[in-house]
Protein backbone atom coordinates (compact mmCIF):
# COMPACT_ATOMS: atom_id res chain seq x y z
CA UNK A 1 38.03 -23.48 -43.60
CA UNK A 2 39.71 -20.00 -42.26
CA UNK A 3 41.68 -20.39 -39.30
CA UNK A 4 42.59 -18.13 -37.32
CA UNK A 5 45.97 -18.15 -35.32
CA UNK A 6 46.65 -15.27 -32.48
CA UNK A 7 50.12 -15.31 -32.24
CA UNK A 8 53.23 -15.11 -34.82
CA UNK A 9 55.93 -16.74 -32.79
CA UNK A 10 57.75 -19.67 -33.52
CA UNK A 11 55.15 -22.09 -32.61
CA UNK A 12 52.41 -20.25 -33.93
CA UNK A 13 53.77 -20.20 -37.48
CA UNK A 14 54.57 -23.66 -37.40
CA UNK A 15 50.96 -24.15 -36.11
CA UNK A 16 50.19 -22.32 -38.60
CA UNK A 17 52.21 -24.32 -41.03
CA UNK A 18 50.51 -27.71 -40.17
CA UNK A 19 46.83 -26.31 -40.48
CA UNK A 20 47.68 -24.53 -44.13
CA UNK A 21 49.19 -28.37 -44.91
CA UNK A 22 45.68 -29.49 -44.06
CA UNK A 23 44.04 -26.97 -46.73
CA UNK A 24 42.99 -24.70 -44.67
CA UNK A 25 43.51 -20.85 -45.14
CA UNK A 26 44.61 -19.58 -42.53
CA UNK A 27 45.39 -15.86 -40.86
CA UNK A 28 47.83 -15.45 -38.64
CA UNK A 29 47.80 -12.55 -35.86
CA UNK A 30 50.56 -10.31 -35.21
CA UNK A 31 51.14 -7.25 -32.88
CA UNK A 32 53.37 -5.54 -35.58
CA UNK A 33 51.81 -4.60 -38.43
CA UNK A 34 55.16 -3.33 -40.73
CA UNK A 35 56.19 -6.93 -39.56
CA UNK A 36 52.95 -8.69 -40.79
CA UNK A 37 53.55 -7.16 -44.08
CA UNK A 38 56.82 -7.82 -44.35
CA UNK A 39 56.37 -11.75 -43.46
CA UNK A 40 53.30 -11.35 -46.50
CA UNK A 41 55.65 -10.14 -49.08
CA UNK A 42 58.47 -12.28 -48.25
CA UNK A 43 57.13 -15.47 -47.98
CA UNK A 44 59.70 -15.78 -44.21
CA UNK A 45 59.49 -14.64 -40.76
CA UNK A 46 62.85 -14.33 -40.18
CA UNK A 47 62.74 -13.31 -36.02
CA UNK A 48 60.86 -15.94 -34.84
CA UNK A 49 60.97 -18.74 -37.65
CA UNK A 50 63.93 -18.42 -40.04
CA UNK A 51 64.82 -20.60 -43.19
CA UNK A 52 61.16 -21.90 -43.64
CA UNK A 53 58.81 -20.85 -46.65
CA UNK A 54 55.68 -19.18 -45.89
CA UNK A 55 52.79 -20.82 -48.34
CA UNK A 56 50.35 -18.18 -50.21
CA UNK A 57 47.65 -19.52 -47.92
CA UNK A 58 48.96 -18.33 -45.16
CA UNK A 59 48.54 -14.73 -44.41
CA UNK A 60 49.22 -12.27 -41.46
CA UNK A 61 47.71 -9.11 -40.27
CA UNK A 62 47.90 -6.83 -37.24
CA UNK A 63 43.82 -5.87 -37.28
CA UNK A 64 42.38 -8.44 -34.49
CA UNK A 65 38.58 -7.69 -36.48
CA UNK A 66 39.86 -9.15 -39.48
CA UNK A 67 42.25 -11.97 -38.36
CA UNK A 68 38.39 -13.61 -36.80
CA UNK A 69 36.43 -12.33 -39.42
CA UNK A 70 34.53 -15.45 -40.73
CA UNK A 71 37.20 -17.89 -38.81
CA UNK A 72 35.42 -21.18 -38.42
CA UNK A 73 38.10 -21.67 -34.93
CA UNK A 74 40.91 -19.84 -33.44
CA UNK A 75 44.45 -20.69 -31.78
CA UNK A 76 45.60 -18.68 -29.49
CA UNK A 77 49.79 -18.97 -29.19
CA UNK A 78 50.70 -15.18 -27.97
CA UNK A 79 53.49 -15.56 -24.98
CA UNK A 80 51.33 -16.31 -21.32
CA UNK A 81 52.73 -12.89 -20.07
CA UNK A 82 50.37 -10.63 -22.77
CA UNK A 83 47.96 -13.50 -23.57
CA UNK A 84 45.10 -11.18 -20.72
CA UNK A 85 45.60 -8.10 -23.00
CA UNK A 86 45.49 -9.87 -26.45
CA UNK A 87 42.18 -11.68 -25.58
CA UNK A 88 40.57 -8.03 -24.67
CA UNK A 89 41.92 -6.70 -28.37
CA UNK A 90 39.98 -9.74 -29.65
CA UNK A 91 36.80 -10.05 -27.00
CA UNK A 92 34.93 -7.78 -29.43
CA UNK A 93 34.77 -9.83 -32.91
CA UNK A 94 34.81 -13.37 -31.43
CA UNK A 95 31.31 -14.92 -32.57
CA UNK A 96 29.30 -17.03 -30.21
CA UNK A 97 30.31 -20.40 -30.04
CA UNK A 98 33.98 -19.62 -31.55
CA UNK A 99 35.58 -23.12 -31.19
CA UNK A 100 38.87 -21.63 -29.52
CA UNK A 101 42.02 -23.43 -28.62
CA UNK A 102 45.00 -22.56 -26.34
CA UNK A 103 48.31 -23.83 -27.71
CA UNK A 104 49.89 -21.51 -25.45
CA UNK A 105 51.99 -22.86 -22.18
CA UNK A 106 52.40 -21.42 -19.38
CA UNK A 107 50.03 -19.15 -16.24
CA UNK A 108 48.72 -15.54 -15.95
CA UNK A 109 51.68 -13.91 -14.58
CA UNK A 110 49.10 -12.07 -12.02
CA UNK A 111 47.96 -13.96 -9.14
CA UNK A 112 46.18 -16.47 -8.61
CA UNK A 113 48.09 -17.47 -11.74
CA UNK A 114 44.97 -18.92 -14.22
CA UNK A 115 45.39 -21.12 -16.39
CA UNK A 116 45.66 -19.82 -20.14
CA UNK A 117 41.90 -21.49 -20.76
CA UNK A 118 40.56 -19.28 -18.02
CA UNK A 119 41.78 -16.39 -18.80
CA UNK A 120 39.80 -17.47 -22.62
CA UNK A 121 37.18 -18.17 -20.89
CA UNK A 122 36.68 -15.30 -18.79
CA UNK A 123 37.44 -12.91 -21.99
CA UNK A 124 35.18 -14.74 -24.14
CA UNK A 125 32.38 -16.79 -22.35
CA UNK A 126 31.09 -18.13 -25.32
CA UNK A 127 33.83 -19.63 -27.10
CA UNK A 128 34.10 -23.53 -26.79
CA UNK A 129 37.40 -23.92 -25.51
CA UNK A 130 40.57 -26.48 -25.52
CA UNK A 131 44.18 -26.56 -25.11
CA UNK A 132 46.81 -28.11 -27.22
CA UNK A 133 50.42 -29.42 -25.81
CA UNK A 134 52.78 -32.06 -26.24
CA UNK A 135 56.31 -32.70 -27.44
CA UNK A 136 56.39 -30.27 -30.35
CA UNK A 137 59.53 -27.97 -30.78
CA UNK A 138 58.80 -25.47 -33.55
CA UNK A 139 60.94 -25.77 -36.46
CA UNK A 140 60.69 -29.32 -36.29
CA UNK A 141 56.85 -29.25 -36.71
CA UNK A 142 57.47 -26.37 -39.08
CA UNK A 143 59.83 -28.64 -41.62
CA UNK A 144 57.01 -31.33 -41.22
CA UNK A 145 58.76 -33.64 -38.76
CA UNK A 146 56.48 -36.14 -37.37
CA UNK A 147 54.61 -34.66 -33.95
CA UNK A 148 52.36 -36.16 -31.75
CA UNK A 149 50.63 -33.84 -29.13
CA UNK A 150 46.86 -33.69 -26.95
CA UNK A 151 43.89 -32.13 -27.30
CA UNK A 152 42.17 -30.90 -24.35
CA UNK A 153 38.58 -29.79 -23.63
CA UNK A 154 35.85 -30.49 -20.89
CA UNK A 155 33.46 -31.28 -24.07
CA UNK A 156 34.47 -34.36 -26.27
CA UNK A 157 32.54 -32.62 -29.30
CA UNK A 158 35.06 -29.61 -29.10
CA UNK A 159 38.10 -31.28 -28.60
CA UNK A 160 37.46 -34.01 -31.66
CA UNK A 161 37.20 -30.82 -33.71
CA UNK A 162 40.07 -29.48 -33.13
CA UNK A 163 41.73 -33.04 -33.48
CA UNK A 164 40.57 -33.46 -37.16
CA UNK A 165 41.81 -29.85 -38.17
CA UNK A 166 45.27 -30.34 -36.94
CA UNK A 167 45.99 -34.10 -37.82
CA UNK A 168 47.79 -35.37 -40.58
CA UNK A 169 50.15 -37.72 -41.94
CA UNK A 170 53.10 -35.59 -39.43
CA UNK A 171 51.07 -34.10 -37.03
CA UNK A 172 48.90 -36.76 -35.10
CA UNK A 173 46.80 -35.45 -32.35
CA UNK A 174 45.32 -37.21 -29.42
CA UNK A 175 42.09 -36.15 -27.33
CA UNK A 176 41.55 -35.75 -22.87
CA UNK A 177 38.90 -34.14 -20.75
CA UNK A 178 42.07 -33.62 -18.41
CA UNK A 179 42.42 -29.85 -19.38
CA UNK A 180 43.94 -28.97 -16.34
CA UNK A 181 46.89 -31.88 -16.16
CA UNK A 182 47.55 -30.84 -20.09
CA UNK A 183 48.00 -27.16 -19.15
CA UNK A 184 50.30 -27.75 -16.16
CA UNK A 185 52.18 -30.26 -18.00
CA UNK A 186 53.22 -27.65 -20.21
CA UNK A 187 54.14 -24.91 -18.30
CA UNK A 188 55.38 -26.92 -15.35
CA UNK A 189 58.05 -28.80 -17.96
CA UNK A 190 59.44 -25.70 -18.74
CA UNK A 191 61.21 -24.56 -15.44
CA UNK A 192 62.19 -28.79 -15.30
CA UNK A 193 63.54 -27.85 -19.07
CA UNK A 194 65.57 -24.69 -17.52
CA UNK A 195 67.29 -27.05 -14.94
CA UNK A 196 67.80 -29.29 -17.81
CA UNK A 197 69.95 -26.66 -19.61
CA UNK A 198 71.76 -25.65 -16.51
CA UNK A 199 73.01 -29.52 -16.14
CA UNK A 200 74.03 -28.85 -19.78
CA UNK A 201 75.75 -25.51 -19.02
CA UNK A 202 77.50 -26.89 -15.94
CA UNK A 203 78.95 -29.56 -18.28
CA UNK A 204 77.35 -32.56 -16.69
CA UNK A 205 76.33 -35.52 -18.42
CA UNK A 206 73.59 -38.16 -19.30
CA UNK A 207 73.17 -39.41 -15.50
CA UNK A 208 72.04 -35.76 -14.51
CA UNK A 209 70.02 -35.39 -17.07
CA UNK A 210 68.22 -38.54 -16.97
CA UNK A 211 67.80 -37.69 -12.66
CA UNK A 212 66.61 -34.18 -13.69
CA UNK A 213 63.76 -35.58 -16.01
CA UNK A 214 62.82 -38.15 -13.64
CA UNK A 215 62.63 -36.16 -10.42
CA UNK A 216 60.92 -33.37 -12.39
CA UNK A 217 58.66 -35.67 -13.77
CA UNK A 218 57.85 -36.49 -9.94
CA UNK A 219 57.70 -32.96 -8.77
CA UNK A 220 55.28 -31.73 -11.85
CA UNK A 221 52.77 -34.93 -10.87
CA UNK A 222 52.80 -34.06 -7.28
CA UNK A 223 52.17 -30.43 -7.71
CA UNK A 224 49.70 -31.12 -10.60
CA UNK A 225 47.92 -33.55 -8.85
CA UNK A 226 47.37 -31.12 -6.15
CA UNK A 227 45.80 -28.70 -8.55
CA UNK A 228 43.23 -31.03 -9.75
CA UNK A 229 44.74 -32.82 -12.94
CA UNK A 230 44.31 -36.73 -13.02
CA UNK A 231 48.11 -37.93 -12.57
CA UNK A 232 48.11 -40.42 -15.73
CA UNK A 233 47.93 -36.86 -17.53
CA UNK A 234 51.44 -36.28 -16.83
CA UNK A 235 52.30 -39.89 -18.31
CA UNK A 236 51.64 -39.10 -21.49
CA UNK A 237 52.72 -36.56 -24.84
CA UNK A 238 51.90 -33.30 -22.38
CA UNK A 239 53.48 -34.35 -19.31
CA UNK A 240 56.56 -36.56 -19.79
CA UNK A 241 56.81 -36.42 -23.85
CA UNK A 242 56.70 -32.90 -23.40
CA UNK A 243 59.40 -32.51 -20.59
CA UNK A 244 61.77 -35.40 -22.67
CA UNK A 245 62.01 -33.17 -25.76
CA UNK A 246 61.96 -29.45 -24.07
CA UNK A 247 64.94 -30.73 -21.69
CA UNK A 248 67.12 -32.59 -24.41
CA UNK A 249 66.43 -30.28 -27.65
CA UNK A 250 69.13 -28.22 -28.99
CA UNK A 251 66.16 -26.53 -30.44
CA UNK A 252 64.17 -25.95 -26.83
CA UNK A 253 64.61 -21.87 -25.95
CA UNK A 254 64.23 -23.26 -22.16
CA UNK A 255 67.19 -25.65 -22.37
CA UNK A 256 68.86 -23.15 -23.78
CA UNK A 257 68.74 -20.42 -21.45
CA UNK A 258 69.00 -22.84 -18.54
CA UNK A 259 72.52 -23.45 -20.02
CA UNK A 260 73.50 -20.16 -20.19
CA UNK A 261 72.50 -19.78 -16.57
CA UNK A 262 74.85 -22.81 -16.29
CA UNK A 263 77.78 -21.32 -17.46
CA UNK A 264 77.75 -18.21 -15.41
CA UNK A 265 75.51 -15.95 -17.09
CA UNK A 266 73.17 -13.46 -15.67
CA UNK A 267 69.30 -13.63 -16.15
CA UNK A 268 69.00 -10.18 -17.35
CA UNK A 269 71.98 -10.05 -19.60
CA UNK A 270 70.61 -13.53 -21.58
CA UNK A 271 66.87 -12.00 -21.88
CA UNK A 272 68.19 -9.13 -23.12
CA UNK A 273 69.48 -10.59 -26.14
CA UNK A 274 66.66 -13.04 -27.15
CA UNK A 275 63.76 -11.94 -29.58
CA UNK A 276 61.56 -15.19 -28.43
CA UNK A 277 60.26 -15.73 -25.22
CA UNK A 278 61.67 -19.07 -23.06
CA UNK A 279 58.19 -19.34 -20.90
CA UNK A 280 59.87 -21.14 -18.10
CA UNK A 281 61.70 -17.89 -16.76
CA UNK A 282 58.03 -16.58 -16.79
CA UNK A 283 56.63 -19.82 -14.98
CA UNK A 284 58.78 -20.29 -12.34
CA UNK A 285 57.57 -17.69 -9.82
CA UNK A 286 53.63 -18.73 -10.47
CA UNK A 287 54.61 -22.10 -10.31
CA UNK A 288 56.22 -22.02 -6.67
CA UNK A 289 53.50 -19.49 -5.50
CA UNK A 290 51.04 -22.46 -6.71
CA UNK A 291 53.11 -24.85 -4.73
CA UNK A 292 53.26 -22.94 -1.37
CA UNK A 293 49.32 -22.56 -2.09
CA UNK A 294 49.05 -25.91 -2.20
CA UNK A 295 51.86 -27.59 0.38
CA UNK A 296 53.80 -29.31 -2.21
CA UNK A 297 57.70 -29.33 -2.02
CA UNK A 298 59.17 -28.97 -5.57
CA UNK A 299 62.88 -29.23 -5.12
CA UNK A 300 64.23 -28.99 -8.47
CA UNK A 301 62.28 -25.52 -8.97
CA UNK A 302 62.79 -24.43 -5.77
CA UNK A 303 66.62 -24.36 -7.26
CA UNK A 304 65.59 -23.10 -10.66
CA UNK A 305 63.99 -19.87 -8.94
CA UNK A 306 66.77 -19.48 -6.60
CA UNK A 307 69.21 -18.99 -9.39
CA UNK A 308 66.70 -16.74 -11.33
CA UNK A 309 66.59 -14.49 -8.60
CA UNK A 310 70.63 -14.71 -8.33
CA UNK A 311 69.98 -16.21 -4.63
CA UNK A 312 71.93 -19.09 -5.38
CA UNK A 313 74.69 -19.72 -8.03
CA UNK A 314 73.97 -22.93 -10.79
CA UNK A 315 76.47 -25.21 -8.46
CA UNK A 316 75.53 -23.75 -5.31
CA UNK A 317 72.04 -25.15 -6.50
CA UNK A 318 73.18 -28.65 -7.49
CA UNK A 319 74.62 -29.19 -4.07
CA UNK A 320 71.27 -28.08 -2.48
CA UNK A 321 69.72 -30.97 -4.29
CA UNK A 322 72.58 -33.66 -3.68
CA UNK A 323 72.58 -32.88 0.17
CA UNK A 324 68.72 -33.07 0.70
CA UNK A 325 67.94 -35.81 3.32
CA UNK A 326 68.08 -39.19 2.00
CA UNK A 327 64.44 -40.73 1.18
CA UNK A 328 62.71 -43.81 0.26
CA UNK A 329 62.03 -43.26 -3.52
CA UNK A 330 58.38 -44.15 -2.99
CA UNK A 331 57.88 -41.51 -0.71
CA UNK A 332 59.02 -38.90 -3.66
CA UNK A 333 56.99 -40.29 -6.60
């Protein structure tokens, strides 16, 4: 079948990647088209996903009418902060009943902060929609690494089909009606995964690391919980395998920044130099708007925010979290 990815990032080539392994052609969506065409001559897309071959079968293009143009399902993986505008460039080709799949993590930067599968399906009402997350770094799926990740979608019909597209003998996909724990497992895990990286950056070791992922893992239930999702959700490949790999992988953009911040950088200064985008910078000021909504204290990002906004320095943060009033673990999970 054609295939039809919105989004030429890291993740969505390597998407890309595991579909065309599958036998699928597949067109890939990008905002640039000199770029497109240089990625379809050179067989690389060296900005977002260096060092990996591009098959024939994949192809990109810039026009929105031709990336959907007889697509038998789409993926959408553009960054959450221009994922509103890109579904409006794309509302008016999408056939009915357009099996369409969010692989994208992270909130409408505009309050009240939807979901990425509500702002698809407020753009395009009659696409059958889904998310995909999980524990799935992108040039590790791209080289063919074994991945395991979850398919969400409120019908069982839809998410099965997107299921046997993606999975493989690397890339085995699992299947939830939980579409709202699997989308705020993975943005949520992101600002946990810049905390991560700060730990990193401020030299500490395996026993903050291993508190940071636990705690986080307590704060994203709590919070997620409180938005509707079911809280074994965050048990599995979108909650916790998802925060596990994004917090401990050389490879994870989040971690990465978050140990920049750890060393003394500034915010500004470390976007500045990145081409890719680490989603938890976007995430964090949705996600604590969603927790004042909602009454739920989320320490760890209250701290991650606090040094975004240069309110706090990476240490000054730490301390804020060792000096919190002593608790009764139950009462925090």
């Amino acid at each position: 079948m054609k295939i039809a990815v919105i989004g030429d990032g890291g993740w969505g080539t390597a998407l890309a990647l595991v579909l065309s392994r599958n036998g699928h052609d597949v067109e890939v969506w990008s905002p640039d088209a000199a770029y497109a065409e240089e990625m379809n001559r050179s067989r690389r897309n060296p900005k977002f996903l260096p060092c990996v071959h591009l098959p024939q079968a994949l192809h990109f293009s810039a026009d929105p009418e031709a990336v959907l143009a007889g697509a038998a399902a789409a993926f959408i993986v553009s960054p959450s902060a221009f994922v509103k505008s890109v579904l409006a460039r794309f509302a008016p080709f999408v056939p009915d009943g357009l099996p369409a799949a969010s692989a994208t993590k992270g909130f409408d930067p505009d309050p009240p902060h939807a979901r990425i599968t509500e702002l698809v399906a407020a753009a395009w009402p009659k696409a059958r929609i889904a998310a995909l997350s999980g524990p799935s770094i992108a040039p590790e799926t791209a080289r063919g690494v074994p991945t395991a990740v979850t398919i969400a979608s409120a019908d069982a019909e839809t998410a099965r089909f997107f299921q046997a597209l993606v999975t493989s003998d690397t890339f085995r996909a699992y299947t939830t009606d939980d579409v709202v724990g699997l989308e705020l497992g993975g943005a949520l895990k992101n600002v946990i995964a810049l905390a991560g990286g700060i730990a990193d950056g401020l030299g500490y070791g395996a026993n903050a690391k291993a508190a940071l992922i636990t705690r986080g893992m307590a704060e994203m239930t709590r919070l997620g919980v409180a938005l509707g999702a079911r809280r074994e959700t965050f048990y599995g490949l979108a909650g916790i395998g998802d925060l596990i790999v994004t917090c401990s992988s050389q490879s994870s953009r989040n971690r990465t920044v978050g140990e920049r911040l750890g060393k003394g950088e500034k915010i500004d200064e470390i976007l500045g130099g990145m081409v890719q985008v680490a989603e938890g910078v976007c995430t964090a000021r949705p996600a604590m708007e969603l927790a004042r909504a909602t009454g739920v204290e989320p320490p760890i990002m209250n701290a991650v925010s606090a040094i975004l906004a240069g309110e706090m320095t990476a240490k000054e943060a730490v301390l804020s979290l060792m000096r919190r009033e002593a608790k009764d673990e139950r009462e925090c999970l």
